[in-house]
Protein backbone atom coordinates (compact mmCIF):
# COMPACT_ATOMS: atom_id res chain seq x y z
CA UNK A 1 17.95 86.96 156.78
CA UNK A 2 14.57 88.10 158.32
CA UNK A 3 15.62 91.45 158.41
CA UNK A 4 15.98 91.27 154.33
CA UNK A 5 12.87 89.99 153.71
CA UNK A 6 11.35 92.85 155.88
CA UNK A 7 13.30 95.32 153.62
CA UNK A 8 11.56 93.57 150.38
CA UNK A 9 8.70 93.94 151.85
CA UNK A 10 8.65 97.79 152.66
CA UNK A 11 9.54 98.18 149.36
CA UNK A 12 6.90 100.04 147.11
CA UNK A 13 6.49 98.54 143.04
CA UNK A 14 5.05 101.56 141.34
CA UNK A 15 1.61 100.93 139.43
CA UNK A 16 1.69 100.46 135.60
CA UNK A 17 0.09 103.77 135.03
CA UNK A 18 2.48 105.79 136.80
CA UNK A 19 5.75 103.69 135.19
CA UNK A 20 3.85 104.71 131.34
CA UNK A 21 3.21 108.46 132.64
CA UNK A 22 7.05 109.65 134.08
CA UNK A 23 8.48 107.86 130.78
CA UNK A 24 9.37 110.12 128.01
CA UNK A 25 7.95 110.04 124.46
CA UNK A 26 10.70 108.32 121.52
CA UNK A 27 9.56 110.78 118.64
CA UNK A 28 10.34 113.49 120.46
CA UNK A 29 14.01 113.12 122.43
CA UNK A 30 14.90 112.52 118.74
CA UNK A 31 14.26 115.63 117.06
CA UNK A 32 15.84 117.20 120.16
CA UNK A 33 19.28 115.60 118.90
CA UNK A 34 19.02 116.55 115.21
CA UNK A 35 18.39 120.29 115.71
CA UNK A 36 21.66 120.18 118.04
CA UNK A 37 24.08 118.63 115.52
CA UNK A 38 22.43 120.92 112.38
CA UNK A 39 22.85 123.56 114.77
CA UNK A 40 26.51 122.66 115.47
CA UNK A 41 27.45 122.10 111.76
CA UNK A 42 26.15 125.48 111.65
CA UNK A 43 28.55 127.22 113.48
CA UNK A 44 31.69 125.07 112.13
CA UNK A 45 30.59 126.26 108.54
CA UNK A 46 30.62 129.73 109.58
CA UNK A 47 34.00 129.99 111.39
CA UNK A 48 35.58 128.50 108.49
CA UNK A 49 33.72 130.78 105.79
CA UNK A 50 34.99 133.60 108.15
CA UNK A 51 38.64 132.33 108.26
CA UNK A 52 38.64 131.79 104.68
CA UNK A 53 37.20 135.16 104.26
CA UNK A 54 40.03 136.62 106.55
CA UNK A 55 42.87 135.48 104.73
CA UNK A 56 41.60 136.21 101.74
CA UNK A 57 41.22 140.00 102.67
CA UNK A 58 44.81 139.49 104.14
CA UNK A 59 46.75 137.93 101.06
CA UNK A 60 44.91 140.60 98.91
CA UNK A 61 45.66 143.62 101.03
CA UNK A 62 49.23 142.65 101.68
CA UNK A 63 52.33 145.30 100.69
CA UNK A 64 54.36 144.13 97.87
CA UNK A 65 57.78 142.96 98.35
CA UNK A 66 60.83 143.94 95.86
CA UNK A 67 61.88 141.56 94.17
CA UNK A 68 65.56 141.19 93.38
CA UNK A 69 67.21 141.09 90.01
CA UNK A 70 68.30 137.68 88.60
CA UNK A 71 72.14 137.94 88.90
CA UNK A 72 74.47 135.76 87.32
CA UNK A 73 77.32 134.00 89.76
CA UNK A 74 81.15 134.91 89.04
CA UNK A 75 83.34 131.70 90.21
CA UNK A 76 86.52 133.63 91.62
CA UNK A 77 89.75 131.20 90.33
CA UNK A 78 93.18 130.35 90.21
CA UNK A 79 94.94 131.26 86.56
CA UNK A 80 98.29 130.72 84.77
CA UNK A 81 99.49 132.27 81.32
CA UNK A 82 100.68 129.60 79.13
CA UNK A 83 103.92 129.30 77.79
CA UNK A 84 104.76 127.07 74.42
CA UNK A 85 108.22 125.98 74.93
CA UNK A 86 110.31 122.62 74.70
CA UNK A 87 109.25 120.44 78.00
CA UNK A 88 110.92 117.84 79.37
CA UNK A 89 109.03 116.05 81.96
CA UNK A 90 110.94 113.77 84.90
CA UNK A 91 110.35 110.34 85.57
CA UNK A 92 109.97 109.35 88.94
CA UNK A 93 111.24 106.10 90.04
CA UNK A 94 112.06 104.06 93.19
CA UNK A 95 115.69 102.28 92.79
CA UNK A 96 118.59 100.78 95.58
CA UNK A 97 121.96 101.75 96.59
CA UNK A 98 124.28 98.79 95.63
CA UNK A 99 128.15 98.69 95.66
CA UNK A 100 129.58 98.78 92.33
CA UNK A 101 132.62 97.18 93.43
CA UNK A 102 133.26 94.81 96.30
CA UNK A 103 135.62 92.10 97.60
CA UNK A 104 135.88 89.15 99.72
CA UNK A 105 139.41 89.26 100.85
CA UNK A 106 141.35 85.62 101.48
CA UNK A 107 144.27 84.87 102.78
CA UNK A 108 146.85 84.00 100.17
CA UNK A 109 149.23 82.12 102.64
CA UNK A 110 148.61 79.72 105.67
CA UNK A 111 150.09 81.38 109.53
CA UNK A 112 149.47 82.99 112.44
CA UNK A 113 147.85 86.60 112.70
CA UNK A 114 150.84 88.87 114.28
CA UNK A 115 148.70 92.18 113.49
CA UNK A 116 145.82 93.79 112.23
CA UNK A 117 144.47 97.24 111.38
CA UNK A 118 142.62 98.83 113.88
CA UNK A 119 139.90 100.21 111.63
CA UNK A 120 139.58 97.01 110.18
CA UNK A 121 135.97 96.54 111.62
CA UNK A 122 132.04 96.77 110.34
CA UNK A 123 131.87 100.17 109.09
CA UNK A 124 135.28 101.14 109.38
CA UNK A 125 136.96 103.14 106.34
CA UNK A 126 140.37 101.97 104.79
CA UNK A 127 142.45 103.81 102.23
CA UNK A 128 144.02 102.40 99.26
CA UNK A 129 147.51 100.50 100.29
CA UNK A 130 146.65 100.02 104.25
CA UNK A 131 147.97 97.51 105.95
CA UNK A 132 144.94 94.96 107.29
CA UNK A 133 146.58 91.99 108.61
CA UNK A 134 150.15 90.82 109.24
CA UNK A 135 150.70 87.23 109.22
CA UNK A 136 154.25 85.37 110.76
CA UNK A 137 156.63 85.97 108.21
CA UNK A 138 159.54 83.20 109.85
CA UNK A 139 159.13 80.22 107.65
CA UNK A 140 158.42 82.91 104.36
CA UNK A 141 161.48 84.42 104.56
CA UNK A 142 163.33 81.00 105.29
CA UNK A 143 161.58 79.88 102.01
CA UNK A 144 162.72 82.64 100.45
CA UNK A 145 166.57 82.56 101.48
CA UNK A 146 166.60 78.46 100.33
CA UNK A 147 164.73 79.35 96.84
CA UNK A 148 167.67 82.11 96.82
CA UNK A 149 170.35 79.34 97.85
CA UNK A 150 169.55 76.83 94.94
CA UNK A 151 169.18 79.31 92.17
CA UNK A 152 172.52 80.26 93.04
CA UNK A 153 174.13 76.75 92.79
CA UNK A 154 172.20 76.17 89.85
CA UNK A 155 174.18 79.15 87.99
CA UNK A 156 177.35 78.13 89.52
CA UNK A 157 176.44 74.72 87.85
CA UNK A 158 175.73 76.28 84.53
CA UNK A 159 178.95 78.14 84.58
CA UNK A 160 180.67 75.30 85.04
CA UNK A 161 179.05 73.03 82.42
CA UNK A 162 180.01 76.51 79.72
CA UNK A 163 183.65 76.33 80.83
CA UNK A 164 183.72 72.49 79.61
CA UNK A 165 181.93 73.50 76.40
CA UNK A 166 184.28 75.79 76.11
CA UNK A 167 187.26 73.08 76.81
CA UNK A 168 185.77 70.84 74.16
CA UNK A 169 185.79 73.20 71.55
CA UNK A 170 188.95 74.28 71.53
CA UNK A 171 189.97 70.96 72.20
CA UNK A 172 187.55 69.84 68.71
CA UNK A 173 189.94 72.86 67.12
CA UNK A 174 192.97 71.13 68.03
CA UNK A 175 192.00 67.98 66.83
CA UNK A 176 190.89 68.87 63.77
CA UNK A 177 194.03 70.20 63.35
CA UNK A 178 195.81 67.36 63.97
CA UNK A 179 193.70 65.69 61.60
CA UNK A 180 194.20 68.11 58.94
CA UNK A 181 197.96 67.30 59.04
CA UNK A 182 197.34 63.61 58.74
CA UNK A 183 195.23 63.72 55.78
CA UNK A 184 197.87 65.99 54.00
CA UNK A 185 200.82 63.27 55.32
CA UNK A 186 198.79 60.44 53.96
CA UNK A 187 198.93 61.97 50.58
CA UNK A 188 202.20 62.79 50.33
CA UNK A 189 202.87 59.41 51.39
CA UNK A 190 200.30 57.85 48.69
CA UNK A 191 202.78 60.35 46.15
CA UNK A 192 205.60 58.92 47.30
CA UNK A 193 204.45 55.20 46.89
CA UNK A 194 203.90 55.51 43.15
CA UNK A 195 207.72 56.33 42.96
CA UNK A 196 208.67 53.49 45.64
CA UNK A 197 210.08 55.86 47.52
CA UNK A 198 207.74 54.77 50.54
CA UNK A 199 206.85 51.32 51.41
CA UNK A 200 203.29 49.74 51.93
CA UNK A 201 203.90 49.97 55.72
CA UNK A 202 204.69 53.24 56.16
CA UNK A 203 201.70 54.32 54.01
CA UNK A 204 199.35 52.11 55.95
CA UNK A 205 201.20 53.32 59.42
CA UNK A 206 200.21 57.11 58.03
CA UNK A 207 196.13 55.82 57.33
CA UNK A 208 196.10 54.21 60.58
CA UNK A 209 197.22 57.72 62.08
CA UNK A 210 194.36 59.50 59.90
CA UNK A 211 191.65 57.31 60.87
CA UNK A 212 192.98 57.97 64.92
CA UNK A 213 192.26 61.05 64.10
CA UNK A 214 189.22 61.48 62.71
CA UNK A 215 188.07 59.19 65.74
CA UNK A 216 189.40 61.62 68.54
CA UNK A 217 187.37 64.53 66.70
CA UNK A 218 184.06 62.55 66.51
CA UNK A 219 184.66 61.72 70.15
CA UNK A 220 185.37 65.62 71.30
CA UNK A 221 182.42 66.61 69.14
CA UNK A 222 180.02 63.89 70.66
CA UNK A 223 181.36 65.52 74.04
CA UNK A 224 180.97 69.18 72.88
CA UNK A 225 176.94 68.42 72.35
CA UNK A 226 176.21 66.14 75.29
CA UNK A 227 177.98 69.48 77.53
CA UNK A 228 175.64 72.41 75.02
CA UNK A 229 172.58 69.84 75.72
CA UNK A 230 173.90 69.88 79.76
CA UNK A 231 173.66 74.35 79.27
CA UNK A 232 170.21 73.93 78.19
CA UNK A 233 169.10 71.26 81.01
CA UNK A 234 170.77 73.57 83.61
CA UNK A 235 169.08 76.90 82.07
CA UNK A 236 165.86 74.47 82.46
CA UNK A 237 166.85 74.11 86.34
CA UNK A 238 167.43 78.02 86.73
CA UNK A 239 164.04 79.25 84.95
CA UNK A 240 162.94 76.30 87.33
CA UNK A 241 164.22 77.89 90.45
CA UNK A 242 163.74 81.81 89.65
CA UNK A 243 160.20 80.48 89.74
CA UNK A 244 160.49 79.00 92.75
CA UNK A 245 162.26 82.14 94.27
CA UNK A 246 159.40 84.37 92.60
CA UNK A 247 156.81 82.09 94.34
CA UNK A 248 158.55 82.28 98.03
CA UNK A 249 159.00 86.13 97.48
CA UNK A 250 155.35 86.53 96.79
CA UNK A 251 153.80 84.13 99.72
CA UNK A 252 156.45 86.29 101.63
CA UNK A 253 154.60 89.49 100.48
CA UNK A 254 151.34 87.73 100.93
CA UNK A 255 152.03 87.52 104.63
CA UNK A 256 150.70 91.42 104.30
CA UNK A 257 147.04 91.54 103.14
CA UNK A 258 146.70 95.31 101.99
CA UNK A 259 143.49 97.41 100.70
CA UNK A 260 143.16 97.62 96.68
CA UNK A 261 141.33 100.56 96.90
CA UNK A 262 139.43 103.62 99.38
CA UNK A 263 136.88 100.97 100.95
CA UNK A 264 134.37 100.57 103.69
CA UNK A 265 134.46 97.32 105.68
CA UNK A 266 131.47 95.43 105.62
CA UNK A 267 132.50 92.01 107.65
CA UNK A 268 135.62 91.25 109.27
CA UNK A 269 136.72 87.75 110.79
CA UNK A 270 140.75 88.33 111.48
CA UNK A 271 142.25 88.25 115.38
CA UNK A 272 145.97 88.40 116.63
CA UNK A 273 147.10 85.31 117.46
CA UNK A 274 144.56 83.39 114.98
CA UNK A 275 145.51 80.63 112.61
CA UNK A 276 144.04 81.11 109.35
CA UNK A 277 144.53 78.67 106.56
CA UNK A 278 144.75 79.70 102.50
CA UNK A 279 141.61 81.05 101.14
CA UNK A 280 139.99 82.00 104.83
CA UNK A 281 138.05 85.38 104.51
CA UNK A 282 139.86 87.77 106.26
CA UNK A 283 137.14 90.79 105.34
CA UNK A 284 134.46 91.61 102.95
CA UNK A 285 135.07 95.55 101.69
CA UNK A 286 133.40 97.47 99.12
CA UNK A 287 134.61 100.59 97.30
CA UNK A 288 133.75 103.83 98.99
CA UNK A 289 133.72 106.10 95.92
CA UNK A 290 131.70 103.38 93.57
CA UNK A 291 128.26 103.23 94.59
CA UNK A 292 125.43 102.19 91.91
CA UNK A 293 121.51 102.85 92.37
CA UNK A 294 119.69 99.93 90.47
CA UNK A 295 116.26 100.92 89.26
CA UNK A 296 113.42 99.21 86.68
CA UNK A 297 112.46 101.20 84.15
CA UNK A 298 108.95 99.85 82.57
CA UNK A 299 109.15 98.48 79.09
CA UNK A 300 106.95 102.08 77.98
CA UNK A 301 109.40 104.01 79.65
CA UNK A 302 113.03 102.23 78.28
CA UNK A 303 110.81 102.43 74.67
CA UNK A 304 110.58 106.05 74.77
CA UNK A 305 114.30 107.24 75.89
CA UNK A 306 115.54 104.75 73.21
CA UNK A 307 113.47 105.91 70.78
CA UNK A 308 114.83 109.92 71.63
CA UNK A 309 118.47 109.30 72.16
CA UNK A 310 119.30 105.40 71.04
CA UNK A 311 121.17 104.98 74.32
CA UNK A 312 120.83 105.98 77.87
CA UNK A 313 124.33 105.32 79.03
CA UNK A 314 125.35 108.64 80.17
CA UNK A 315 121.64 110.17 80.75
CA UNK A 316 122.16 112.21 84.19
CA UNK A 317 120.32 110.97 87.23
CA UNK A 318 118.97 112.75 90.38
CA UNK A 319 119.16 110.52 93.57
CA UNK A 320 117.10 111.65 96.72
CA UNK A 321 117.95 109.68 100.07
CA UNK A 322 115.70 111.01 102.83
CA UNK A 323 117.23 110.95 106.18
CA UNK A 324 114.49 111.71 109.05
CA UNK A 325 112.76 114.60 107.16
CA UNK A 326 115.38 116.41 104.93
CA UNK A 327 116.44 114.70 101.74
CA UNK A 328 120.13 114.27 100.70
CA UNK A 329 120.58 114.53 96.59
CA UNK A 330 123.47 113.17 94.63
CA UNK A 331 124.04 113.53 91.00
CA UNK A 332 124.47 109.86 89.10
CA UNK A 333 125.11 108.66 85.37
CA UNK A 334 123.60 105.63 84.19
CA UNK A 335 126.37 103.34 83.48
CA UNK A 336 124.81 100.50 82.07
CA UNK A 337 121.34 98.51 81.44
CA UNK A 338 120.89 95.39 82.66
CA UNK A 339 121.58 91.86 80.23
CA UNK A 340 118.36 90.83 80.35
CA UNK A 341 114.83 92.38 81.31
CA UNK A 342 113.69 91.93 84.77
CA UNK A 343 110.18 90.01 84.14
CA UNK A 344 109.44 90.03 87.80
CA UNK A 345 109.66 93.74 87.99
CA UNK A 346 108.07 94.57 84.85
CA UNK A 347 110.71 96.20 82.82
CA UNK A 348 114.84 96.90 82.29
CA UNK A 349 117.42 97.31 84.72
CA UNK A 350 119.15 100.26 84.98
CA UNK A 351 122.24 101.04 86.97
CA UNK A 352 123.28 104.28 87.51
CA UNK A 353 126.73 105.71 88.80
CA UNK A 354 126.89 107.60 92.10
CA UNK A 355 129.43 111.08 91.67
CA UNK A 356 129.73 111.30 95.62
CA UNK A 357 130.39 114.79 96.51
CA UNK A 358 133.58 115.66 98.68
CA UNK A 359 132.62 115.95 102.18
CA UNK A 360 129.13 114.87 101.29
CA UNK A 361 127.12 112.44 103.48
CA UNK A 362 128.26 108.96 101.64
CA UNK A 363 125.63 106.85 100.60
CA UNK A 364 125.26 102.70 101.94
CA UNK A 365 124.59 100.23 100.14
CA UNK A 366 120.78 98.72 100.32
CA UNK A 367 119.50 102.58 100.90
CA UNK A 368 116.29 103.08 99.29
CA UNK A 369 116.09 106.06 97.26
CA UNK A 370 114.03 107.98 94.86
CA UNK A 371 115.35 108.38 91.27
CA UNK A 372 114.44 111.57 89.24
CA UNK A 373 115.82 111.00 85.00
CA UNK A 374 114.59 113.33 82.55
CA UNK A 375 112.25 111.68 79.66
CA UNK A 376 112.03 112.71 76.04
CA UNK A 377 111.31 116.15 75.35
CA UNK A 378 108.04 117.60 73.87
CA UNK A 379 108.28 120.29 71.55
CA UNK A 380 105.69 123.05 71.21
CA UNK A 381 104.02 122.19 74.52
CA UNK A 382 102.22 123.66 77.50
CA UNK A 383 102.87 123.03 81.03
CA UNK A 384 99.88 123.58 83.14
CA UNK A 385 98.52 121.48 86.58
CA UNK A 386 96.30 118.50 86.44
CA UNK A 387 93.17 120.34 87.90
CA UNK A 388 93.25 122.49 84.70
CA UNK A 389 92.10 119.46 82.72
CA UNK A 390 88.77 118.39 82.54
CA UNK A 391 87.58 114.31 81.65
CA UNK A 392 86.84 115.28 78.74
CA UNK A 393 90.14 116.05 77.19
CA UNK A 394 89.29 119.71 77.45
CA UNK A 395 90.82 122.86 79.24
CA UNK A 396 89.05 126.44 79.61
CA UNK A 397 90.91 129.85 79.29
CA UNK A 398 89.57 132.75 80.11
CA UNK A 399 88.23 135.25 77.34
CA UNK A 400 86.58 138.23 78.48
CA UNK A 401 85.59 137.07 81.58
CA UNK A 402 84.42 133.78 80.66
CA UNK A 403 85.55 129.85 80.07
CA UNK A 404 86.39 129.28 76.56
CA UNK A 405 87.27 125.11 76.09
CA UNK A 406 90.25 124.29 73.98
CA UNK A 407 91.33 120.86 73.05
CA UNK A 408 94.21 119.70 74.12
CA UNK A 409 96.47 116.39 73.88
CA UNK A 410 98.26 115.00 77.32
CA UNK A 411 101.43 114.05 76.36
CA UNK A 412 103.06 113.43 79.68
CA UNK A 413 102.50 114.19 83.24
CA UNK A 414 105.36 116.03 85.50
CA UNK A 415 104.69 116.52 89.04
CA UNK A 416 101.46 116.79 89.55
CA UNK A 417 101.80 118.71 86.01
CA UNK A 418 100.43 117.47 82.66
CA UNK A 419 102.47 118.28 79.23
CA UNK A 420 99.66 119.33 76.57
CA UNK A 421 99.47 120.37 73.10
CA UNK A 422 96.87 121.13 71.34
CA UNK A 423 94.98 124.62 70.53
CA UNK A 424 96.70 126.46 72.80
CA UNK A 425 98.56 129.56 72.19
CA UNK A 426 101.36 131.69 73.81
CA UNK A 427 100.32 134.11 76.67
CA UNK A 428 96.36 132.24 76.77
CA UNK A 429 95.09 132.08 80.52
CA UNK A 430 94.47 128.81 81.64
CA UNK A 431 92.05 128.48 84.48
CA UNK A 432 93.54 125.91 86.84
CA UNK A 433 90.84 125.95 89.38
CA UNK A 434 88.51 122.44 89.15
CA UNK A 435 84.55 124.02 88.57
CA UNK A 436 82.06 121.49 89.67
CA UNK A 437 80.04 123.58 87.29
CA UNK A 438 82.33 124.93 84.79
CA UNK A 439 81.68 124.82 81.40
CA UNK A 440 81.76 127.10 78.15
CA UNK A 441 80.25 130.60 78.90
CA UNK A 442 80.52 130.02 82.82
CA UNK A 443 81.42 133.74 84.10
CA UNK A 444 85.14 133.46 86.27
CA UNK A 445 87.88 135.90 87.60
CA UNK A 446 90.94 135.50 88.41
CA UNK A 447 92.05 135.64 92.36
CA UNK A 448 92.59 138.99 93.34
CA UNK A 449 90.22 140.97 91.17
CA UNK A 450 87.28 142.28 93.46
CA UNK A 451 83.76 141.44 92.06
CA UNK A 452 81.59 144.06 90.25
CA UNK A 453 79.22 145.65 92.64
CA UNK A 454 76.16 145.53 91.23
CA UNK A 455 74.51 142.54 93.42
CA UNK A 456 74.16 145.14 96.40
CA UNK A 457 71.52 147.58 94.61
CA UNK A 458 68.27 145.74 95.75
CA UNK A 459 69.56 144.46 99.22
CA UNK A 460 68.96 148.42 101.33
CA UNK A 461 65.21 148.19 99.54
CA UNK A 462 64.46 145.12 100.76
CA UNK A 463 65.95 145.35 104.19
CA UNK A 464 63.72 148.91 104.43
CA UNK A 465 60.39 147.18 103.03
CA UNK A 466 61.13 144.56 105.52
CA UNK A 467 61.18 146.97 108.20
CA UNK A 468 57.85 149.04 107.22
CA UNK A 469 56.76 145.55 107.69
């Protein structure tokens, strides 16, 4: 503390005179700092005068460059000569493999399995007439020999019953006979009696004999019908029993349940040594060689093969089954068009016959396939690809080296193909490559023509003025 105040102390305050003398003037540090920035703005001025200046000289002194010609470009594209002809284009459709024929087979009699076929499994293949299953023929056949038994009494019986008709009606011969010569002694008696050669007696003794007669006739004809009514009721009996014999015969034959026709076996249920009852399934088949492909053809579609031919029935078909990556083809017929059309696909039904080829790979039923059937044909038309038409309903051929539009019509499309007409004309060149930039005028060539060199004239004289550079 002391020793600050001692410092204070030794301190020296300058005078007033000599604080105003060592101070500088105000009017004068100022003009100091004016004549440095005027000098600085100066300098800045002239640099950029002399760059200005510079480039100047440089832009005006500068060699001149060759310029190169305005060229106009060549589009290099794909071509195709048209060809007016009669086109048919192919519908492409999705359809499915369904059996045209198939069968639940039942048992027609009631038994015991004693056999069955051994292909008669899922899959397996049966020919027309096998054998599938056996059932216990015993009480069949015994059926049969007792059907066999009564029909035979029953014609025994009818022979019988003719050899009385045949009694009675010689017997009805005899008697009439008898009666005849009564009727003729009666009159000679009734003669007599007017002479008095016979008495009343004897005359009624003779009508009593008539009327005996006539009585034994009436009864030996009443017998004659009641034993020709007793033919008929025993030829009743007979039909009757040939019936019955027909019937065992038949559940006898039904003991065998054989294939109607070539067939793959879709289900099976049939054991040895099971008891099946009538009307059990025994296996579902379906025909091998009688395979349909059902497909919907769209109401535009149906509309336009009608209108061409009036029917399809018969139109060939092209089926396509892909298996892993190669397809399989068949040739079909359409058969028939469905009853009524499918609303909830959008069109008619068609079903198509399968021709499977011999040795081929056989179809299944539920495949999913592709269906190829011609559509009407289209006279006077052009076949070219899709990319050769433009939006606005335009194509371009080429006429001395350049696009020339035509007008055309689509009338179908084919395969990534469109059937035109229009102003088209055999042997024109249809350009078939899509231009972003195409129009009429718009130079082309066709692939495989090499461009006209004269684009490479001004490209050494610019390199070499580059270089003196």
């Amino acid at each position: 503390m002391l020793q600050a105040v001692e410092t204070k102390r030794d301190v020296k305050v300058p005078d007033q005179d000599e604080t105003q003398l060592s101070a500088p003037r105000p009017g004068r540090g100022r003009s100091v700092l004016v004549l440095k920035a005027l000098l600085q703005s100066l300098l800045a001025l002239a640099v950029l005068a002399g760059a200005v200046m510079g480039m100047r000289h440089f832009v005006l002194t500068k060699p001149e460059v060759p310029k190169r010609p305005a060229q106009e470009q060549s589009y290099a594209v794909e071509t195709l000569a048209v060809r007016l002809a009669d086109h048919t284009p192919a519908i492409r459709l999705y359809g499915e493999v369904t059996a045209g024929r198939e069968v639940d087979l039942r048992s027609l009699v009631a038994g015991e399995i004693i056999s069955v076929n051994p292909e008669l499994k899922a899959g397996g293949s049966i020919r027309k007439g096998a054998e599938l299953v056996a059932v216990d023929r015993f009480d069949f056949e015994g059926a049969v020999r007792e059907a066999r038994a009564n029909l035979q009494e029953a014609e025994a019986r009818k022979i019988e019953i003719e050899s009385r008709v045949a009694l009675s009606r010689d017997s009805l011969e005899r008697v009439r006979e008898q009666l005849a010569f009564a009727e003729r002694d009666l009159e000679r008696a009734e003669q007599l009696r007017q002479s008095g050669s016979v008495t009343e007696r004897a005359l009624d003794e003779r009508r009593l004999l008539v009327s005996q007669r006539r009585q034994a006739e009436e009864q030996v004809r009443n017998t004659l019908a009641v034993e020709e009514t007793g033919i008929e009721q025993q030829a009743a009996v007979i039909q009757r029993l040939q019936w019955r014999l027909e019937l065992a015969e038949r559940n006898l034959a039904s003991t065998v349940l054989l294939a109607p026709f070539d067939a793959v076996v879709r289900s099976e249920a049939a054991q040895v040594g099971r008891l099946i009852n009538v009307n059990d399934v025994v296996a579902s088949l379906y025909a091998r060689d009688e395979l349909e492909v059902r497909f919907t053809l769209s109401d535009n579609q149906y509309g336009r093969l009608i209108a061409q031919s009036g029917s399809l029935v018969g139109r060939p078909v092209e089926v396509s089954w892909v298996l892993g990556t190669e397809p399989v083809r068949y040739q079909a017929n359409v058969d028939r068009v469905g009853a009524d059309v499918a609303r909830t696909r959008g069109g008619v039904d068609v079903f198509a016959r399968v021709v499977t080829p011999e040795g081929g790979v056989p179809l299944r039923p539920g495949a999913f396939v592709e269906i190829s059937i011609p559509d009407r044909s289209y006279p006077a038309t052009a076949r070219v690809p899709e990319t050769a038409v433009y939006e606005d309903g335009r194509i371009y051929v080429v006429n001395d080296g350049r696009m020339s539009p035509r007008d055309i019509r689509i009338e179908a499309y084919d395969q990534g193909h469109v059937i035109v007409s229009g102003a088209l004309q055999d042997g024109d060149v249809v350009v078939t490559t899509r231009i972003a930039g195409g129009g009429s005028g718009v130079k082309v060539r066709p692939l495989g023509e090499t461009a006209a060199p004269d684009a490479a004239a001004a490209r050494p004289q610019g390199s070499e003025a580059s270089n003196a550079r």
